[in-house]
Protein backbone atom coordinates (compact mmCIF):
# COMPACT_ATOMS: atom_id res chain seq x y z
CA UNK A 1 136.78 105.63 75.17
CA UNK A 2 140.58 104.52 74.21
CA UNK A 3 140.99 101.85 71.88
CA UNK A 4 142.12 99.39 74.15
CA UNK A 5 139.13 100.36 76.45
CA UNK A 6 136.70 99.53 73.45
CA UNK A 7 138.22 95.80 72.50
CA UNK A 8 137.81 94.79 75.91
CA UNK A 9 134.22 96.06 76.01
CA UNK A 10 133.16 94.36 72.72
CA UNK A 11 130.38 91.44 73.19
CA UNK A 12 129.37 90.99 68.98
CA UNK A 13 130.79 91.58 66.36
CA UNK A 14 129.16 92.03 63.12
CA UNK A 15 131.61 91.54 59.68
CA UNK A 16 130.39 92.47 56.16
CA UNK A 17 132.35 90.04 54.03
CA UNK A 18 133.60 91.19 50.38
CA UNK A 19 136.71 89.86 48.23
CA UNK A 20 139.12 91.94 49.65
CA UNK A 21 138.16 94.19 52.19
CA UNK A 22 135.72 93.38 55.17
CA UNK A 23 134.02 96.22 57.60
CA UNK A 24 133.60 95.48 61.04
CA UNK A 25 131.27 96.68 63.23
CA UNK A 26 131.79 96.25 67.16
CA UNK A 27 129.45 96.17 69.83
CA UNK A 28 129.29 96.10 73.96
CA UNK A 29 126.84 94.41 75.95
CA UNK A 30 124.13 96.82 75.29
CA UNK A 31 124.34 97.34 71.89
CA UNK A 32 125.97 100.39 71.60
CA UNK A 33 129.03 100.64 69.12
CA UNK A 34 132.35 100.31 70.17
CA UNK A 35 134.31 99.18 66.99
CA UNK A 36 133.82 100.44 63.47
CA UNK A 37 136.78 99.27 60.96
CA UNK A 38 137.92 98.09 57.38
CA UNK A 39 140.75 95.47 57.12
CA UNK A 40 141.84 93.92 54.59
CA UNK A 41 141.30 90.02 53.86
CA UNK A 42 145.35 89.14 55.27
CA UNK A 43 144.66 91.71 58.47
CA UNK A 44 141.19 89.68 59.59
CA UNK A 45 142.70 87.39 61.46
CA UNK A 46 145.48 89.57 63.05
CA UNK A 47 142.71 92.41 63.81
CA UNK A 48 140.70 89.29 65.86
CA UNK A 49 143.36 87.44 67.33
CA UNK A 50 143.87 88.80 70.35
CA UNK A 51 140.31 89.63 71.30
CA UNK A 52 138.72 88.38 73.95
CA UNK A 53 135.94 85.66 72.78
CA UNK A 54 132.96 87.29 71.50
CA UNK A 55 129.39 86.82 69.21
CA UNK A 56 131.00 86.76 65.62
CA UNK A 57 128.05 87.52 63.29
CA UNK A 58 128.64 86.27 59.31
CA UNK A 59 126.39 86.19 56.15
CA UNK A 60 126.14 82.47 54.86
CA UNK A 61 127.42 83.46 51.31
CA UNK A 62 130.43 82.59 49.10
CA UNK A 63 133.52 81.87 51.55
CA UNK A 64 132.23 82.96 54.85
CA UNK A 65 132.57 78.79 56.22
CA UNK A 66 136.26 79.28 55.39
CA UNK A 67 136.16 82.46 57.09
CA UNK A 68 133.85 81.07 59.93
CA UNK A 69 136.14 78.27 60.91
CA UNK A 70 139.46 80.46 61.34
CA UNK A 71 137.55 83.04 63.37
CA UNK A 72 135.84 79.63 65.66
CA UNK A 73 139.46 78.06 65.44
CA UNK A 74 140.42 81.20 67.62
CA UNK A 75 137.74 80.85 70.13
CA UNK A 76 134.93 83.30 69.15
CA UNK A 77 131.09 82.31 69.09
CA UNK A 78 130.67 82.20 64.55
CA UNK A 79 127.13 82.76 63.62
CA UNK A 80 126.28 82.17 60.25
CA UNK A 81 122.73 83.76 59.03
CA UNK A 82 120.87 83.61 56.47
CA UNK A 83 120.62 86.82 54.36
CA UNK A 84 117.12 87.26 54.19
CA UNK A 85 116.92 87.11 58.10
CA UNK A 86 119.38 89.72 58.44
CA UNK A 87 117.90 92.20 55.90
CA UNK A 88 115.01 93.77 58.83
CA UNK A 89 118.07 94.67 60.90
CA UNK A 90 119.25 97.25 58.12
CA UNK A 91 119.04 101.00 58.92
CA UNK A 92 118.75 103.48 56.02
CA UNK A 93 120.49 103.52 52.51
CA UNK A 94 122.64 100.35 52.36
CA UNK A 95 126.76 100.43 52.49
CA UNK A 96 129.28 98.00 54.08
CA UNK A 97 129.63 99.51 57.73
CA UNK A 98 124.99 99.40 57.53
CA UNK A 99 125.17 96.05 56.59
CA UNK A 100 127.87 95.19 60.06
CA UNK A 101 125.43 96.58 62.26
CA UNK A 102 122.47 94.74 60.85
CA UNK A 103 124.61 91.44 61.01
CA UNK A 104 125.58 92.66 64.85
CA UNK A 105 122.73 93.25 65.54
CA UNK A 106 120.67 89.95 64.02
CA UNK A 107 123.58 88.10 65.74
CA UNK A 108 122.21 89.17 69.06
CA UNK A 109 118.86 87.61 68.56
CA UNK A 110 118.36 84.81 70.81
CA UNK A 111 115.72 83.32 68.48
CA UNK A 112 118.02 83.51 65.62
CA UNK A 113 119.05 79.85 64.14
CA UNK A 114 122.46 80.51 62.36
CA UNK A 115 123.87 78.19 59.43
CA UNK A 116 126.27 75.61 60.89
CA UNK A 117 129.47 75.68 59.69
CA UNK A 118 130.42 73.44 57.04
CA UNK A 119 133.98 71.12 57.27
CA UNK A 120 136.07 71.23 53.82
CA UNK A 121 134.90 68.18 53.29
CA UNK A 122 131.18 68.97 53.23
CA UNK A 123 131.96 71.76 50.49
CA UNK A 124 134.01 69.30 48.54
CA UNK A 125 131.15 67.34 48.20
CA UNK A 126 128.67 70.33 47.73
CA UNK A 127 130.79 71.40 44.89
CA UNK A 128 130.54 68.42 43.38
CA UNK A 129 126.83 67.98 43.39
CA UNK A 130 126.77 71.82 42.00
CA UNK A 131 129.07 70.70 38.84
CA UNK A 132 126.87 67.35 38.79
CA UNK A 133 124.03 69.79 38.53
CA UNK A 134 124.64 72.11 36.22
CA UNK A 135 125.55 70.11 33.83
CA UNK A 136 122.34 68.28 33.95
CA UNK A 137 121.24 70.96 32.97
CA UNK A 138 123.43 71.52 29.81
CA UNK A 139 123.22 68.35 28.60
CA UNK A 140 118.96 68.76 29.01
CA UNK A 141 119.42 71.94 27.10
CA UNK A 142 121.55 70.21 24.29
CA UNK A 143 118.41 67.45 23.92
CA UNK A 144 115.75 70.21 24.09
CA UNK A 145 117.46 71.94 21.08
CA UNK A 146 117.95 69.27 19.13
CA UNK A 147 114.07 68.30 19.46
CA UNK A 148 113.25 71.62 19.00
CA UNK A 149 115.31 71.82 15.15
CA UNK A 150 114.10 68.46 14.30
CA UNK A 151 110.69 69.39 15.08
CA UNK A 152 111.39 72.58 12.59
CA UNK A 153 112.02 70.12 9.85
CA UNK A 154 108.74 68.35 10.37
CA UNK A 155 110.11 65.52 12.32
CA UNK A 156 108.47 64.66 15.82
CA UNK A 157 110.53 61.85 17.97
CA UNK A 158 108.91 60.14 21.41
CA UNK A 159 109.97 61.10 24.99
CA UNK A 160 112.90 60.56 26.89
CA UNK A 161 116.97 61.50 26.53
CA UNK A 162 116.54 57.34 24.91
CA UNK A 163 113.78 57.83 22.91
CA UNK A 164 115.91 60.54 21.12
CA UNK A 165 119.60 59.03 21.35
CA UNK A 166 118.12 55.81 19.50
CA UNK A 167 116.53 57.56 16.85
CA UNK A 168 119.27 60.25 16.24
CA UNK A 169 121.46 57.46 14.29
CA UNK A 170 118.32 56.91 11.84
CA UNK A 171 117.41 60.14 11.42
CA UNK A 172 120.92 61.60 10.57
CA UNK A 173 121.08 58.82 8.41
CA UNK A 174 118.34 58.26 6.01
CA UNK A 175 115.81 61.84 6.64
CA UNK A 176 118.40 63.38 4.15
CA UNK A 177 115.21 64.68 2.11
CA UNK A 178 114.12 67.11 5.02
CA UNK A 179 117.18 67.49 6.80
CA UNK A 180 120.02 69.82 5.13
CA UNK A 181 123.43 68.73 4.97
CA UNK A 182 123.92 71.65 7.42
CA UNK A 183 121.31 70.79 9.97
CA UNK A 184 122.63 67.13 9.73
CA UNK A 185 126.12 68.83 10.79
CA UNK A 186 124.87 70.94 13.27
CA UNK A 187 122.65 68.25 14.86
CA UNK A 188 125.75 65.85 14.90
CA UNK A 189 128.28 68.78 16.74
CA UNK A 190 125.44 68.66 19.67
CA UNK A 191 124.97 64.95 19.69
CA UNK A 192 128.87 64.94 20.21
CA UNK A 193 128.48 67.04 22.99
CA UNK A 194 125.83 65.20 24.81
CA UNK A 195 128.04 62.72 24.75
CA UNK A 196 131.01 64.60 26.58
CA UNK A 197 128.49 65.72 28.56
CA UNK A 198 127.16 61.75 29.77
CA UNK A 199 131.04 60.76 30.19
CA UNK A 200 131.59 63.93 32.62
CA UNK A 201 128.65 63.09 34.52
CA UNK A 202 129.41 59.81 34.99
CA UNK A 203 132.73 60.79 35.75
CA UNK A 204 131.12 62.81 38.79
CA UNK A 205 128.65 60.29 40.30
CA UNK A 206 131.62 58.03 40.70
CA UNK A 207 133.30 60.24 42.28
CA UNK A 208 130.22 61.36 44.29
CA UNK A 209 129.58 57.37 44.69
CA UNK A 210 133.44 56.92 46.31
CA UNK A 211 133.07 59.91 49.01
CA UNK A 212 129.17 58.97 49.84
CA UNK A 213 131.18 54.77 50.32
CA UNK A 214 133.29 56.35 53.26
CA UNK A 215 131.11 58.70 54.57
CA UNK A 216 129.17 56.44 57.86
CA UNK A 217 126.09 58.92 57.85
CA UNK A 218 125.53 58.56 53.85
CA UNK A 219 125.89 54.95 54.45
CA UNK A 220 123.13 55.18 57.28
CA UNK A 221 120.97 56.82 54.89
CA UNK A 222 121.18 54.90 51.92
CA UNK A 223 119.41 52.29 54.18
CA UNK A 224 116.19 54.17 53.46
CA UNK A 225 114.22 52.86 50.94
CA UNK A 226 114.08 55.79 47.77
CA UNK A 227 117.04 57.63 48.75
CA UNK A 228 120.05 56.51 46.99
CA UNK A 229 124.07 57.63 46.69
CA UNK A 230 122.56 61.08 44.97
CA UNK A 231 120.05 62.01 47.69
CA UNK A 232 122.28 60.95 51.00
CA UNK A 233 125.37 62.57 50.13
CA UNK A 234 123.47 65.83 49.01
CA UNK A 235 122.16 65.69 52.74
CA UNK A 236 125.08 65.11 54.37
CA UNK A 237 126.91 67.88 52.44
CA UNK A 238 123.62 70.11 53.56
CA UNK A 239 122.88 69.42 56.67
CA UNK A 240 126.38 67.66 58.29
CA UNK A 241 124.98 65.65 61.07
CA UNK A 242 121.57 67.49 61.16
CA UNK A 243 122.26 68.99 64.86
CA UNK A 244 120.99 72.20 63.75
CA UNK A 245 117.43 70.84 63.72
CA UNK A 246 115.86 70.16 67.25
CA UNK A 247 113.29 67.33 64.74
CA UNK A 248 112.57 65.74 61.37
CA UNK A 249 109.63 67.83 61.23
CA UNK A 250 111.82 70.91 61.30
CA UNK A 251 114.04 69.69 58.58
CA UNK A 252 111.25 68.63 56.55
CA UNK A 253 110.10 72.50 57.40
CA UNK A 254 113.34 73.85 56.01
CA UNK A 255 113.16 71.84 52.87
CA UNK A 256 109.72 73.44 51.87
CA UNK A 257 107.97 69.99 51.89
CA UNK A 258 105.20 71.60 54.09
CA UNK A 259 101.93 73.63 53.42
CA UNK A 260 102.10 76.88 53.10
CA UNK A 261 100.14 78.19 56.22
CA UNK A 262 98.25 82.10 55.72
CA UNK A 263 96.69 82.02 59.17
CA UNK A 264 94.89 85.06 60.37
CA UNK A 265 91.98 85.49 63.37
CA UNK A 266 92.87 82.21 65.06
CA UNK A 267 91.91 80.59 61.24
CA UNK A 268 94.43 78.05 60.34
CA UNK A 269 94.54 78.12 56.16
CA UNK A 270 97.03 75.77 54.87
CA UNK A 271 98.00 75.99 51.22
CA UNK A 272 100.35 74.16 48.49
CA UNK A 273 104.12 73.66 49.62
CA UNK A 274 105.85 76.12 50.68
CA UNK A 275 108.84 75.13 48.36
CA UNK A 276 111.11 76.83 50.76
CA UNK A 277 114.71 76.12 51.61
CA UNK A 278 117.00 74.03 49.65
CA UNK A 279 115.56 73.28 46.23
CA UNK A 280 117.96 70.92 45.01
CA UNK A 281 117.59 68.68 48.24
CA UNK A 282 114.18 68.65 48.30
CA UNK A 283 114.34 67.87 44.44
CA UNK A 284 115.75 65.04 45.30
CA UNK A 285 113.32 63.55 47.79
CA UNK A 286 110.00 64.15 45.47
CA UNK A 287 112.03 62.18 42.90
CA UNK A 288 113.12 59.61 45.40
CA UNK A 289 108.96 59.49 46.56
CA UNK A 290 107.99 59.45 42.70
CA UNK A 291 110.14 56.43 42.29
CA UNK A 292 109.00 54.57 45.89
CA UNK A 293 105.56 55.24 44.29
CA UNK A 294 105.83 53.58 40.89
CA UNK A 295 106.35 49.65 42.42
CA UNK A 296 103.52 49.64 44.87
CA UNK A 297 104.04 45.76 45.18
CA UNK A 298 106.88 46.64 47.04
CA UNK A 299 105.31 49.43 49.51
CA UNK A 300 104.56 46.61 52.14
CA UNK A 301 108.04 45.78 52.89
CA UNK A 302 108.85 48.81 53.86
CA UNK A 303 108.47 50.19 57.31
CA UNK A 304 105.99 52.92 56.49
CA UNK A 305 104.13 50.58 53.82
CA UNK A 306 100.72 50.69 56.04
CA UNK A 307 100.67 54.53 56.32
CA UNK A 308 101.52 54.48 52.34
CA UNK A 309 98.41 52.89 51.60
CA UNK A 310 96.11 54.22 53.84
CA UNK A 311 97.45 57.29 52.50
CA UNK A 312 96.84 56.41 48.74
CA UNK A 313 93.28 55.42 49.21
CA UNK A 314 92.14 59.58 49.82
CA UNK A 315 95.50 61.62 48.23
CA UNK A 316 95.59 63.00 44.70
CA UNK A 317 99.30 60.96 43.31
CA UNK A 318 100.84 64.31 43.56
CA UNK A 319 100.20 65.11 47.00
CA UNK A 320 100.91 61.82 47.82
CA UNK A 321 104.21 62.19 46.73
CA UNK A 322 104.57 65.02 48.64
CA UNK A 323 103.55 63.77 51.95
CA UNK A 324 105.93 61.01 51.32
CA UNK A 325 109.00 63.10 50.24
CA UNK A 326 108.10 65.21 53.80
CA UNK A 327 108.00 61.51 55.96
CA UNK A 328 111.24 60.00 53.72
CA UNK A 329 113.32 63.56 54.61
CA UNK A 330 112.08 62.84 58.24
CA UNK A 331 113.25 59.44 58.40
CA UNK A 332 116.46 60.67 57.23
CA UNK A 333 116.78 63.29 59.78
CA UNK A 334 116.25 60.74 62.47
CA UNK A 335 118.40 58.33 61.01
CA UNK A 336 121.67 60.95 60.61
CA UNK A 337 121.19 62.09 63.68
CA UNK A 338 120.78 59.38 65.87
CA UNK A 339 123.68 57.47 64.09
CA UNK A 340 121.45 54.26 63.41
CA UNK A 341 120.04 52.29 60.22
CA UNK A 342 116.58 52.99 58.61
CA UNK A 343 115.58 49.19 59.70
CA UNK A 344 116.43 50.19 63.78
CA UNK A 345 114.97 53.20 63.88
CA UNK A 346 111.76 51.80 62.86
CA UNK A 347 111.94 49.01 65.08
CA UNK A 348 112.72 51.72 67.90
CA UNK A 349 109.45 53.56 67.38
CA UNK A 350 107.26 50.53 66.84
CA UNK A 351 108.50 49.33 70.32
């Protein structure tokens, strides 16, 4: 078959993405290859261009939405999969042209749900959250140390990030008989930079605060009672307008805020969550549950306040939270994707 012959034949393509170079893999209608090539990140989009349309197949990993939307701005079907999804598909000992054809070939899969492609603006956001994030997490490791030397030198101080920043000031001060001058020095170079570390994260809420205040679907979702500028514009930076999810239930689903199930011989066994998905969003709507859960004068003013206390009456707290993180994320679902407020989408299902 000439060339020419073979890029009019080709129905999926499947691309192994790296930093510089990308291997293609080609194939016609039934499955048999047709294309097998390396390019270079600058020929991609030359190599493609004049193709007819076809089933572009793409890992979801680090810069394949960039990629994705200049291969969809051209015309051709972008799927985005999931990694894990496409791993069955792969043939013998792994190398780039292996992985193509697996990606081809998962791409085919008419019961495959691809990633949706994410605007600029969606990984703006994303990135922010991630810095927002991680340095969380630095700053939590900063107050964990210093417990952990104070509580070397025999000194014990309550709970909480406050607990410790009030007491610091004393304790620097006047424990000068257990605490060496170096310690005190030491101790005072990571109090500085859990400071730094409040101002930058401050610093990226507001900014987090200002895209979430022009963004209509964050808006729509900080109607919900217990999800706040954090939790909305983490889900619109996840999920877009949630299209790729035919219900809440399957978002909840994708989150891992549903049991575990280890059926076998028509026995349905259910088991803890399934903690599945995207951690950091469903992080976020536990917290956002834990938080609905702590003023229960205040559960029957909100829409689901009857079901909350029903609910309380036979559920451990912690499941409770649970089930309420899996009916908040399902509420949100509904309200993103049907472009209305938390208050009218209740009123549409009580009528």
């Amino acid at each position: 078959m000439t060339q020419q012959s073979a890029t009019e034949a080709i129905a999926t393509i499947g691309i192994d993405l790296g930093k510089t170079t990308f291997h293609l893999i080609g194939m016609n209608a039934r499955g048999r290859i047709v294309l097998r090539r390396k390019v270079s990140r600058g020929q991609l989009l030359s190599c493609l261009a004049n193709l007819p349309a076809c089933v572009i197949g793409l890992e979801a990993c680090a810069g394949a939405h960039h990629v994705g939307r200049q291969l969809a701005a051209l015309g051709h079907d972008v799927r985005l999969l999931p990694a894990q999804y496409v791993k069955p598909f792969l043939k013998g000992h792994k190398n780039d042209y292996r992985d193509a054809e697996a990606i081809a070939e998962a791409a085919q899969r008419p019961t495959m749900r691809p990633v949706p492609l994410k605007s600029a603006e969606q990984l703006d956001l994303q990135a922010l959250h991630r810095v927002r994030s991680r340095r969380i997490g630095q700053r939590t490791a900063i107050i964990n140390q210093i417990r952990g030397f104070l509580l070397e030198c025999g000194i014990a101080v309550r709970q909480s990030p406050a607990g410790l920043r009030e007491a610091l000031p004393t304790l620097l001060a006047r424990r000068t008989d257990v605490l060496s001058p170096r310690m005190i020095h030491l101790i005072e170079d990571l109090a500085e930079d859990w400071r730094q570390l409040d101002g930058r994260i401050a610093a990226i809420s507001r900014d987090i605060a200002a895209l979430a205040g022009q963004e209509a679907g964050c808006r729509r979702l900080m109607t919900i009672p217990g999800v706040g500028v954090i939790t909305a514009s983490a889900m619109v930076a996840a999920v877009g307008t949630g299209a790729a999810f035919a219900r809440g239930r399957d978002f909840a689903a994708w989150l891992g805020l549903v049991p575990k199930q280890i059926s076998t011989g028509d026995r349905t066994i259910l088991g803890g969550l399934s903690k599945r998905g995207n951690r950091y969003l469903r992080t976020l709507f536990v917290s956002g549950a834990q938080a609905l859960l702590r003023y229960q004068g205040r559960w029957q003013s909100h829409g689901f306040g009857r079901w909350l206390q029903a609910a309380e009456v036979r559920l451990h707290r912690n499941v409770l939270a649970a089930a309420l993180a899996n009916k908040l994320a399902r509420i949100a679902w509904s309200v993103l994707f049907h472009g209305c407020g938390y208050e009218m989408e209740f009123a549409t299902h009580r009528a």
